[in-house]
N, C-alpha and C. Protein backbone atom coordinates (compact mmCIF):
# COMPACT_ATOMS: atom_id res chain seq x y z
N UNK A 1 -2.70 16.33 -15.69
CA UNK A 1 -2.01 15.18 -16.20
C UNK A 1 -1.12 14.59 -15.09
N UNK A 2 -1.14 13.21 -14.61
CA UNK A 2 -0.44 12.76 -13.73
C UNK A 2 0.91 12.58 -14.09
N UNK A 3 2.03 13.17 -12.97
CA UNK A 3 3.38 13.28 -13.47
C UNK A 3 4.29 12.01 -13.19
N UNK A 4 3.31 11.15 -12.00
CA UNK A 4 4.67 10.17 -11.58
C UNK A 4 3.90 9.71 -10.08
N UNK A 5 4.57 8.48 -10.03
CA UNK A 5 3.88 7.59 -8.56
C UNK A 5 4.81 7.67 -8.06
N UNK A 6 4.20 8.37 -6.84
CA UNK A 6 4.75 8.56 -5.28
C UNK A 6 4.77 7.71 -4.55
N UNK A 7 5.73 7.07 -3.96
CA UNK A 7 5.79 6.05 -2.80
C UNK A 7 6.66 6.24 -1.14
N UNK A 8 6.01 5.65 -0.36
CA UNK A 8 6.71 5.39 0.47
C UNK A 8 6.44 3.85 1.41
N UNK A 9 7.50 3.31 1.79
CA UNK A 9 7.62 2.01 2.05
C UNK A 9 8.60 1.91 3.26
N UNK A 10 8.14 1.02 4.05
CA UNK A 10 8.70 0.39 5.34
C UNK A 10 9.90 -0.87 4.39
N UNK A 11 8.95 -1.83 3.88
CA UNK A 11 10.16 -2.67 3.36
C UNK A 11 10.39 -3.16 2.44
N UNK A 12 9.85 -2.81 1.23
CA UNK A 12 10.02 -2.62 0.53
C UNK A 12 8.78 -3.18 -0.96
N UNK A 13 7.69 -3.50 -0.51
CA UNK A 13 6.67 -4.17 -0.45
C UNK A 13 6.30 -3.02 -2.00
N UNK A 14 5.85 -1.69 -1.16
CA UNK A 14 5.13 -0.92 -1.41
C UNK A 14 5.97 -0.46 -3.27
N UNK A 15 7.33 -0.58 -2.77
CA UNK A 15 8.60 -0.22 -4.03
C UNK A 15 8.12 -0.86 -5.18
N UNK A 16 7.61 -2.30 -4.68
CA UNK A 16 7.84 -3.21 -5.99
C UNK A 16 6.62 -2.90 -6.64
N UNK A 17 5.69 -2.58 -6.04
CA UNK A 17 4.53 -2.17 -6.65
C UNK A 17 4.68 -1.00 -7.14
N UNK A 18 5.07 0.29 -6.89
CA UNK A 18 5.57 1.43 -7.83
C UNK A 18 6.27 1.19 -8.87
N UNK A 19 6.91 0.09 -8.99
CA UNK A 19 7.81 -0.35 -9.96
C UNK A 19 6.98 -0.72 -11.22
N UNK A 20 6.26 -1.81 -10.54
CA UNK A 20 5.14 -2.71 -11.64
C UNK A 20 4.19 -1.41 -12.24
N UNK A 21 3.70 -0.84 -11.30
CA UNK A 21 2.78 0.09 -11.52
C UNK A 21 3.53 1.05 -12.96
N UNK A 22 4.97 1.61 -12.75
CA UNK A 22 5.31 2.38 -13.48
C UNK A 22 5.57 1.57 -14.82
N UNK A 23 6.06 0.58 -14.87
CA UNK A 23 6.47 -0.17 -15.85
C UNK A 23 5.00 -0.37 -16.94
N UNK A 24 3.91 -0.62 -16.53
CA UNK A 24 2.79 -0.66 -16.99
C UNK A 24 2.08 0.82 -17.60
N UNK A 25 2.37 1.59 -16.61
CA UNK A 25 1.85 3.28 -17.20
C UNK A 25 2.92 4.12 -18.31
N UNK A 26 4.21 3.47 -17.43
CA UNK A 26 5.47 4.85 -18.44
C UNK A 26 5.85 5.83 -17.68
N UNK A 27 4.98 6.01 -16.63
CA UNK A 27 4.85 7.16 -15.43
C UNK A 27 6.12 7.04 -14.71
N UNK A 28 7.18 7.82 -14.18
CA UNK A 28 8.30 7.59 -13.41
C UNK A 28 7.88 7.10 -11.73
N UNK A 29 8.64 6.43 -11.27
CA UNK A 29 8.10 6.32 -9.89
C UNK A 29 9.54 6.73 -8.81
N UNK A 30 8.81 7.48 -7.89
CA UNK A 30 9.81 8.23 -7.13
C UNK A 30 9.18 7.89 -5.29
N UNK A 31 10.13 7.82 -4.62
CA UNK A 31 10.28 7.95 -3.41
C UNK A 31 9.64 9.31 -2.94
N UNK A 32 8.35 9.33 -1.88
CA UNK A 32 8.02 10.71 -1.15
C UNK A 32 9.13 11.68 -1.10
N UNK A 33 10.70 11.74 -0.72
CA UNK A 33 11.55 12.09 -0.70
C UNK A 33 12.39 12.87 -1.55
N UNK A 34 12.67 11.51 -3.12
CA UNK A 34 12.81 12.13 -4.21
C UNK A 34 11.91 12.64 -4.86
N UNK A 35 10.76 12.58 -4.68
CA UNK A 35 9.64 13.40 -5.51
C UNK A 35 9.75 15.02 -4.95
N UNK A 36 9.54 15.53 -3.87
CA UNK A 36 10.13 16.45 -3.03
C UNK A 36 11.35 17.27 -3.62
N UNK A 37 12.30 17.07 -4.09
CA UNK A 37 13.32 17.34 -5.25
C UNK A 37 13.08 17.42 -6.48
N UNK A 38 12.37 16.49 -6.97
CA UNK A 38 12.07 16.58 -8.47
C UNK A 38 10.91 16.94 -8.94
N UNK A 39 9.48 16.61 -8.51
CA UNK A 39 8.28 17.07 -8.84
C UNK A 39 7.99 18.65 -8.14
N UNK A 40 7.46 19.61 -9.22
CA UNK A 40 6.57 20.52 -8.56
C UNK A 40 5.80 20.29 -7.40
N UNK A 41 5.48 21.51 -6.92
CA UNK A 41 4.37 20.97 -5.91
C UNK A 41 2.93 21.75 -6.37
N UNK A 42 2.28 20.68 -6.00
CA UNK A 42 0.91 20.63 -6.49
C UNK A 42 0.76 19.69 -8.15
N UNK A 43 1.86 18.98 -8.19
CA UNK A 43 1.68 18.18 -10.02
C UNK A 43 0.37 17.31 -9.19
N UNK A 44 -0.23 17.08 -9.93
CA UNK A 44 -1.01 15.01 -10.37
C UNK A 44 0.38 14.02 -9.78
N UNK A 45 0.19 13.30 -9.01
CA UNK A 45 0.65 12.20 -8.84
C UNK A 45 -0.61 10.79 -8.31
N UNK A 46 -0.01 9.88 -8.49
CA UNK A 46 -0.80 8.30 -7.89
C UNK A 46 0.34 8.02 -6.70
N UNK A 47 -0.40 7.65 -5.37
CA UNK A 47 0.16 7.63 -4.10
C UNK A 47 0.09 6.38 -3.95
N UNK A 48 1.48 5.74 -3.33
CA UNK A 48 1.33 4.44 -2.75
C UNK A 48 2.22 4.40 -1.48
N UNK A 49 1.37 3.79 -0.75
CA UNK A 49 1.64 3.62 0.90
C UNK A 49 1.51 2.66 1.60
N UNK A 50 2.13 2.33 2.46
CA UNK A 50 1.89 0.83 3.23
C UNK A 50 0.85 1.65 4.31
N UNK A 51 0.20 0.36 4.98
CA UNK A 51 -1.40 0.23 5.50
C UNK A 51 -0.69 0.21 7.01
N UNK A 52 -1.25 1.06 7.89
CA UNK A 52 -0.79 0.69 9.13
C UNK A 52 -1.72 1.40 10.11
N UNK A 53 -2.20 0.50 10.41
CA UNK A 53 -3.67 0.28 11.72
C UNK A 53 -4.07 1.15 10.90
N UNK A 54 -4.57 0.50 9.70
CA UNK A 54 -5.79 1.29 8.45
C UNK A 54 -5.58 3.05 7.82
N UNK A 55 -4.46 3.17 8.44
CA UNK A 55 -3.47 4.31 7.62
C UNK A 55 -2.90 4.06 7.13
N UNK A 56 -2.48 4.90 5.52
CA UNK A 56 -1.65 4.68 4.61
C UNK A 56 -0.83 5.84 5.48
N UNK A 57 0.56 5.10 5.72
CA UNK A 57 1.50 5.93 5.70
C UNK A 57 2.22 6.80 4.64
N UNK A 58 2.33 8.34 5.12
CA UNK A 58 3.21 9.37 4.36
C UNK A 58 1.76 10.11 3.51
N UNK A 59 0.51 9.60 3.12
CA UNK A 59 -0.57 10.16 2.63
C UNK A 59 -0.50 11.49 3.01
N UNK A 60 -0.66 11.76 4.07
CA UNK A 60 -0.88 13.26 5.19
C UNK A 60 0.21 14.09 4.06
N UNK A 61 1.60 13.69 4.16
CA UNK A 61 2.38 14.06 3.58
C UNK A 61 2.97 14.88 2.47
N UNK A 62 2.35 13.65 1.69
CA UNK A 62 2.11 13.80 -0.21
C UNK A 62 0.92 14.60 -0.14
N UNK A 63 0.01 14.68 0.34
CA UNK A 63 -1.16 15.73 0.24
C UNK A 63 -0.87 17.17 0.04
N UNK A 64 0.10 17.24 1.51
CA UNK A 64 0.62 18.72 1.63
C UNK A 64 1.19 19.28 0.42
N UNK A 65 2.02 18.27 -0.46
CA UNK A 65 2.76 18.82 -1.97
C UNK A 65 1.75 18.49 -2.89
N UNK A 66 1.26 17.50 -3.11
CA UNK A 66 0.89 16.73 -4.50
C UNK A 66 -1.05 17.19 -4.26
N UNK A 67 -1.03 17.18 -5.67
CA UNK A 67 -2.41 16.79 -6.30
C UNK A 67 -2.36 15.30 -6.06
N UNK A 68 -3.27 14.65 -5.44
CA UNK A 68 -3.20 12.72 -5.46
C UNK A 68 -4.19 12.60 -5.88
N UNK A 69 -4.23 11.78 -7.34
CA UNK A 69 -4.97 11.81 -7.48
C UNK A 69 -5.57 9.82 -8.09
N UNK A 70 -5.03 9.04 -7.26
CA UNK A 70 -5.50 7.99 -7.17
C UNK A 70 -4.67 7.29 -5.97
N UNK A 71 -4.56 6.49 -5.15
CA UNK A 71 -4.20 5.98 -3.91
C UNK A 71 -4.05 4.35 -3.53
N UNK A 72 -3.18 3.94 -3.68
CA UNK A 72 -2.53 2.57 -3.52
C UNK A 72 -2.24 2.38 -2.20
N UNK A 73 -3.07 1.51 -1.50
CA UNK A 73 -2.55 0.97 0.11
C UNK A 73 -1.98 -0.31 0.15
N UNK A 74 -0.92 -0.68 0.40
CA UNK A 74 -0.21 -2.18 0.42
C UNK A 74 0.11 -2.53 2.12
N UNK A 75 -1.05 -3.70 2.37
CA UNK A 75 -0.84 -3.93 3.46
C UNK A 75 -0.90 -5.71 3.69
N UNK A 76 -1.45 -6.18 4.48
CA UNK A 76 -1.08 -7.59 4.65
C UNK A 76 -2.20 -8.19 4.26
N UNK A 77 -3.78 -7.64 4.45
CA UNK A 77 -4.51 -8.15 3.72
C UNK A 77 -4.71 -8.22 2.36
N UNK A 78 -6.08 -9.01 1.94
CA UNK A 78 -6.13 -9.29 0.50
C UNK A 78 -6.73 -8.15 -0.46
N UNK A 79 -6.04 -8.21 -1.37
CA UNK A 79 -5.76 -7.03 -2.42
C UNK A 79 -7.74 -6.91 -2.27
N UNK A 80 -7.96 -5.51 -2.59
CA UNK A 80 -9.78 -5.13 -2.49
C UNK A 80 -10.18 -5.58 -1.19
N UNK A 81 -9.42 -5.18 -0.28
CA UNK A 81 -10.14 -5.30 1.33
C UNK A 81 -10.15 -4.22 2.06
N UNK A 82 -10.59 -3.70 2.85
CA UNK A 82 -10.47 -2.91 3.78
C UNK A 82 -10.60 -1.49 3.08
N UNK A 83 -11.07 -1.60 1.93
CA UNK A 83 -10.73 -0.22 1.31
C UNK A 83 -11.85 0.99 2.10
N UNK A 84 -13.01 0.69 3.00
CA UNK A 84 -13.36 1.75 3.70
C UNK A 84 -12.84 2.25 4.69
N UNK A 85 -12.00 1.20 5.48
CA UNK A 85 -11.90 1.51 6.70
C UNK A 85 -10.47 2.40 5.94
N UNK A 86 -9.66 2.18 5.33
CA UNK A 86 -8.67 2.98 5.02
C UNK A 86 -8.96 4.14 4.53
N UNK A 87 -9.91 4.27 3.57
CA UNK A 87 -10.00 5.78 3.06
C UNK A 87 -11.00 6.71 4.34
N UNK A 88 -11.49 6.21 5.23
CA UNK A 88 -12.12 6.60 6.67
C UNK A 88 -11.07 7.04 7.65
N UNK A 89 -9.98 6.44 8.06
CA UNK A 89 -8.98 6.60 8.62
C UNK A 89 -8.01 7.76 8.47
N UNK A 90 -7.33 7.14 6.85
CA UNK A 90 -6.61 8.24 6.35
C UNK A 90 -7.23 9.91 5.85
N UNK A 91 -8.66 9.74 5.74
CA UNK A 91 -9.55 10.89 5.29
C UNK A 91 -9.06 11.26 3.85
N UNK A 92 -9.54 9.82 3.01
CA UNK A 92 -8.90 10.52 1.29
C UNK A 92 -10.45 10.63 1.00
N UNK A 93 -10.77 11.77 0.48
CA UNK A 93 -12.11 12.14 -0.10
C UNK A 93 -12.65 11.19 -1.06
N UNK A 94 -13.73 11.02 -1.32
CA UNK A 94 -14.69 9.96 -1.74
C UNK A 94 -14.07 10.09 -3.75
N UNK A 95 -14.18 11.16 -3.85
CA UNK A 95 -13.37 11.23 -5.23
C UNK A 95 -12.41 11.14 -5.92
N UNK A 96 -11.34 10.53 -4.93
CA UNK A 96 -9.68 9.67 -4.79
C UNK A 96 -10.24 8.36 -5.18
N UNK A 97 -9.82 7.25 -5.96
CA UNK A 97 -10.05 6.38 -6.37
C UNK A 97 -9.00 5.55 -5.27
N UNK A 98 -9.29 4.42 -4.17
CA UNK A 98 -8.35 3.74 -3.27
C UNK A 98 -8.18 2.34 -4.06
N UNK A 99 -7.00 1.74 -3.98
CA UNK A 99 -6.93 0.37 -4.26
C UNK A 99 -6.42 0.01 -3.17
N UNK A 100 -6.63 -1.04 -2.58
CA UNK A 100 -5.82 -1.87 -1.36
C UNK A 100 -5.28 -3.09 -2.14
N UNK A 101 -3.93 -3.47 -2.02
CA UNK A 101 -2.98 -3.85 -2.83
C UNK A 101 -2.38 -5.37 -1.25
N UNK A 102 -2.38 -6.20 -1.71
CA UNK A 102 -1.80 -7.68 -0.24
C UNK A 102 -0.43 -7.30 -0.46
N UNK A 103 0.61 -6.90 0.24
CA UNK A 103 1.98 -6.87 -0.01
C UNK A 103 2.67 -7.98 0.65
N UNK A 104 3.18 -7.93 1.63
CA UNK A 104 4.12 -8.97 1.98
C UNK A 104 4.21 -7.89 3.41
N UNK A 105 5.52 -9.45 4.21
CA UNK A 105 5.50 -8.89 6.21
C UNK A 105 6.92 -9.90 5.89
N UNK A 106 7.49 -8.51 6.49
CA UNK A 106 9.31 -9.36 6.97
C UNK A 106 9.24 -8.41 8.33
N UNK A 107 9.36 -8.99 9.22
CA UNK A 107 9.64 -8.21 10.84
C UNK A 107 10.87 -8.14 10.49
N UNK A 108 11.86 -8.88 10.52
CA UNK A 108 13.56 -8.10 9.90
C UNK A 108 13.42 -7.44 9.22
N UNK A 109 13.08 -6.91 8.06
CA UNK A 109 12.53 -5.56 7.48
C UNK A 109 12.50 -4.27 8.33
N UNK A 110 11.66 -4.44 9.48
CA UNK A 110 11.11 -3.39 10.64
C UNK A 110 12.32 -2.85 11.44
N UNK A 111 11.67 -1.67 11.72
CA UNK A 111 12.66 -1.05 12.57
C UNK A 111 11.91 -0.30 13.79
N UNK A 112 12.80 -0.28 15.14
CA UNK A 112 11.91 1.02 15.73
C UNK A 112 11.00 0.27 16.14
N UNK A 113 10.03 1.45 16.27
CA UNK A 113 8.66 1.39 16.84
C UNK A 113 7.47 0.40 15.91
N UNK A 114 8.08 0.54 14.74
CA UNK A 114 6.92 -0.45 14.04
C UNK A 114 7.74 -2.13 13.90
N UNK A 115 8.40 -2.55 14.16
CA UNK A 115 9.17 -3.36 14.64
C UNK A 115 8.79 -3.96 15.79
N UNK A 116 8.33 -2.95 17.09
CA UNK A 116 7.91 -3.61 18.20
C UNK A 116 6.05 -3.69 17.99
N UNK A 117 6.04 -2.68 17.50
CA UNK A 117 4.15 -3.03 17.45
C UNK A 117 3.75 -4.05 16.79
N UNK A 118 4.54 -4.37 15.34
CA UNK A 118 3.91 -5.63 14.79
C UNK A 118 4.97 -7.20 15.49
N UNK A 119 5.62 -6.60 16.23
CA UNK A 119 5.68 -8.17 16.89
C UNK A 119 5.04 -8.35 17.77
N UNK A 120 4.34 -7.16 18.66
CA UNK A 120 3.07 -7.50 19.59
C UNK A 120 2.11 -7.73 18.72
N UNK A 121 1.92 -7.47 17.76
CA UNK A 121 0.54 -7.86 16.52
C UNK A 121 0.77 -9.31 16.45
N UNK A 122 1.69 -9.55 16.04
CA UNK A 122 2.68 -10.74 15.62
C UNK A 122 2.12 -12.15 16.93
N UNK A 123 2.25 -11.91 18.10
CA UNK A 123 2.17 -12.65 19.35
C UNK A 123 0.64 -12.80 19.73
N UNK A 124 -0.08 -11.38 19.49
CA UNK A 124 -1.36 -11.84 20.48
C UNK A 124 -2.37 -12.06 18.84
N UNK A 125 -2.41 -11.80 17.87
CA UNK A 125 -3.25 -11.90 16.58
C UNK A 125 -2.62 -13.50 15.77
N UNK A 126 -1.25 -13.58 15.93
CA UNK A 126 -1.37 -14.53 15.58
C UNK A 126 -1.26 -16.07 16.01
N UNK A 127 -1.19 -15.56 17.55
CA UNK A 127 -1.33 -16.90 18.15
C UNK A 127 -3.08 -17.26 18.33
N UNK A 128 -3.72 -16.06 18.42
CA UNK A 128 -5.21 -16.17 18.44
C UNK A 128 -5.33 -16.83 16.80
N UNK A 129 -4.55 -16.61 15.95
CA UNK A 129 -5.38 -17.00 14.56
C UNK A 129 -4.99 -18.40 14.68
N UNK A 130 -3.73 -18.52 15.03
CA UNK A 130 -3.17 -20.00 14.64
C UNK A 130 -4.41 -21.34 15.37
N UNK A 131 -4.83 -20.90 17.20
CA UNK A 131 -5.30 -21.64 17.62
C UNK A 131 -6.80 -21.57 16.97
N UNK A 132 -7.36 -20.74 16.03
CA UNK A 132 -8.83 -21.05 15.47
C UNK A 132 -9.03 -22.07 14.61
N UNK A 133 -9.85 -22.96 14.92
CA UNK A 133 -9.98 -24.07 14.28
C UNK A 133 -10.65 -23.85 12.31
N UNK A 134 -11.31 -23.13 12.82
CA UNK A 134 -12.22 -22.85 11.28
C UNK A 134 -11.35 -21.52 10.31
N UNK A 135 -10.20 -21.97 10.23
CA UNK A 135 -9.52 -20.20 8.96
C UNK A 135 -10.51 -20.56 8.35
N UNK A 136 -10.31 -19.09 7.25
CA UNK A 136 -10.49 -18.93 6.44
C UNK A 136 -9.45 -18.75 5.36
N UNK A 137 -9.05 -19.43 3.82
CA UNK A 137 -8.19 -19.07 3.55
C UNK A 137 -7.39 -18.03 3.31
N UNK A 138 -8.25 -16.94 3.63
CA UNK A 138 -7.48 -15.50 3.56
C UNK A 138 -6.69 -15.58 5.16
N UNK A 139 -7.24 -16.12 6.44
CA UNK A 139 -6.37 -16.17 7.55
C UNK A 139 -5.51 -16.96 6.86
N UNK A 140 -5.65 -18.03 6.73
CA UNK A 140 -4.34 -18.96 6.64
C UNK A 140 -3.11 -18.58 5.79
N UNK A 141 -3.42 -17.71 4.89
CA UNK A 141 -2.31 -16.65 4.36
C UNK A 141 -1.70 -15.72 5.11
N UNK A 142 -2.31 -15.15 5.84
CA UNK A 142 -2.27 -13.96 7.07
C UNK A 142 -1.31 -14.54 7.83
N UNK A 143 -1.61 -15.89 8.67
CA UNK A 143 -0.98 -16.23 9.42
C UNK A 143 0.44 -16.66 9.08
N UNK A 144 0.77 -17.27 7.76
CA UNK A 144 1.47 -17.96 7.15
C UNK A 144 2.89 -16.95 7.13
N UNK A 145 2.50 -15.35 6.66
CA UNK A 145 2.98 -14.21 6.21
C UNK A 145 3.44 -13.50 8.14
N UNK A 146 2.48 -13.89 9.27
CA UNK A 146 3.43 -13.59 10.54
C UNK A 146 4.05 -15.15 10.62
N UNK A 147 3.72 -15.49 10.78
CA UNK A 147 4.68 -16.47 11.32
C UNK A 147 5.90 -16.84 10.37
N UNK A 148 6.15 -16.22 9.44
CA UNK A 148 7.13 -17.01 8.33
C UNK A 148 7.51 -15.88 7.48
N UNK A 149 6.77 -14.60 7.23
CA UNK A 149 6.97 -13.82 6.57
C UNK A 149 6.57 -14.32 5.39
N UNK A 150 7.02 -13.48 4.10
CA UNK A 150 5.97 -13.43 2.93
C UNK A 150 5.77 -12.52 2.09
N UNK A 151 5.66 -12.52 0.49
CA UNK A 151 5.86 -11.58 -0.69
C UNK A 151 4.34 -11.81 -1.17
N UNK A 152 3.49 -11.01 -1.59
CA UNK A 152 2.42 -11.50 -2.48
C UNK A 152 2.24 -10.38 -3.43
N UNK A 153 3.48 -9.44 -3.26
CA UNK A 153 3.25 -9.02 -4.87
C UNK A 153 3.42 -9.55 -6.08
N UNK A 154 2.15 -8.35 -7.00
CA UNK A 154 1.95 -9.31 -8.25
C UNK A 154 1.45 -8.70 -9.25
N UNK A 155 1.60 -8.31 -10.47
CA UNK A 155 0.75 -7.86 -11.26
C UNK A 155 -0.58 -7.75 -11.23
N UNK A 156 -1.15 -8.98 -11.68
CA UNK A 156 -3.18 -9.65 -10.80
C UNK A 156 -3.23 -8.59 -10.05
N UNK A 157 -2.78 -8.34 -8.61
CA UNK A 157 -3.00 -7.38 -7.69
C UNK A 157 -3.26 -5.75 -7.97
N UNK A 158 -2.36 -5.20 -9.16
CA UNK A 158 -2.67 -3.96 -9.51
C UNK A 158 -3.62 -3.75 -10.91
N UNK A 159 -4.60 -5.13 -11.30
CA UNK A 159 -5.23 -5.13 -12.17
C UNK A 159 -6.29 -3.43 -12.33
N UNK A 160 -7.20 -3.47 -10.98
CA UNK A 160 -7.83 -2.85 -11.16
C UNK A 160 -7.47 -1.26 -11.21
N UNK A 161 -6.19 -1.32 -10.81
CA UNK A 161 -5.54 0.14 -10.66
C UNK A 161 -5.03 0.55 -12.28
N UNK A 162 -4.28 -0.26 -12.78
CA UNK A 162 -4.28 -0.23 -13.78
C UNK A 162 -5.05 0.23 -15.29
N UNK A 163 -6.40 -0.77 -14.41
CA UNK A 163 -7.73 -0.26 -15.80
C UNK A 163 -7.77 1.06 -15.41
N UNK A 164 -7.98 1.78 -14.03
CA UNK A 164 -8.53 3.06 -13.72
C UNK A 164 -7.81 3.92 -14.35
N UNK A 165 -6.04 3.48 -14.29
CA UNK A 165 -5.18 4.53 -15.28
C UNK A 165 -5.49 4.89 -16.31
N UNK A 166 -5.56 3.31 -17.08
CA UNK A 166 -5.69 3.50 -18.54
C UNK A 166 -7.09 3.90 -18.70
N UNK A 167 -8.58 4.34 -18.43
CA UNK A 167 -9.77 4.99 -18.31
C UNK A 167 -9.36 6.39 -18.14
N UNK A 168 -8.73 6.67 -17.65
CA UNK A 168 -8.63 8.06 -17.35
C UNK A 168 -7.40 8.95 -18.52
N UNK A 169 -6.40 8.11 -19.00
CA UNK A 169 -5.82 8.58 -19.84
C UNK A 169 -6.65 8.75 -21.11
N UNK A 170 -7.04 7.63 -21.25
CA UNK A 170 -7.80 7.95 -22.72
C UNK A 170 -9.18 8.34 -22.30
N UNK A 171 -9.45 9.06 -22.04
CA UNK A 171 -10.74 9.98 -21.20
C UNK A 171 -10.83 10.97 -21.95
C-alpha cells in the first residue's frame, strides 16, 4: 500500500506538483528529507523529481529507502516527453510506471552548480532556438520559459498519473 509522495525539488516546481498530486490521492506528501524521519524504510511511496540532463534527481536516493513504486519527472519539457530517455538514464525498471510532468525554469531559483550549467544551457540552446526560423510550438514555450522564466504547473499535467493511482487502488 503506498504510504506518501516523495519529493525533491530545486525550485520549487516539483513541490507544487506533490501538493496537487496529494490533494487528489489523500496520500501525505513529504520532502526526500522529511520522509527519511517519518516513513519506514522500504514503505510504497510515488517519487517526484526534477529532470536534469534526463535524470530525475534524488531517485538513486529514495531507492536506497523506499519501495517506488510509480515516478514523476518535472522538467522543462512537455508533460509525456522524454519518458525513455529518462527511465534509461535514471535506470527505473520497466515495471515503475514514469510520468514526465512540464514544470517551470526560474535561474534565480538556482544555486551553485546547477545555476551555472543551466545558464550555459540558457546561452548556447537558447540563443540557437531563438535564431531558428521554423519553432515548433513546444520550442516556443521552451524558449519563452529560458529567456523569461515560467510556471506550467497544472492539474491536466498529472492527469495520467492520477488515473494510474486511482487503477491501482481500486485493483
Amino acid at each position: 500500500m503506498i504510504r506518501a509522495i516523495v519529493y525533491t525539488t530545486n525550485t520549487g516546481t516539483t513541490k507544487e506538483y506533490a501538493k496537487i498530486l496529494a490533494d487528489k490521492t489523500g496520500l501525505p506528501y513529504l520532502s526526500l528529507e522529511e520522509a527519511k524521519k517519518r516513513l519506514t524504510k522500504g514503505a510504497e511511496i510515488i517519487y517526484l523529481g526534477c529532470i536534469m540532463a534526463s535524470d530525475i534527481k534524488g531517485y538513486k536516493n529514495a531507492k536506497s529507502h523506499y519501495k517506488i513504486c510509480a515516478v514523476g519527472a518535472v522538467g522543462m519539457g512537455q508533460t509525456g516527453t522524454q519518458i525513455v530517455e529518462v527511465r534509461n538514464k535514471t535506470k527505473i525498471p520497466e515495471q515503475i510506471p514514469v510520468f514526465t510532468l512540464q514544470g517551470g525554469f526560474d535561474i534565480r531559483k538556482l544555486s551553485g552548480m546547477y545555476k551555472i550549467m543551466m545558464g550555459v544551457m540558457v546561452k548556447t540552446a537558447g540563443k540557437a532556438l531563438a535564431k531558428k526560423a521554423d519553432r515548433t510550438p513546444d520550442e516556443d514555450v521552451m524558449l519563452e520559459m529560458m529567456q523569461h522564466g515560467g510556471n506550467h504547473v497544472c492539474l491536466e499535467n498529472l492527469s495520467d498519473m492520477i488515473n494510474w493511482y486511482e487503477n491501482k487502488v481500486t485493483a
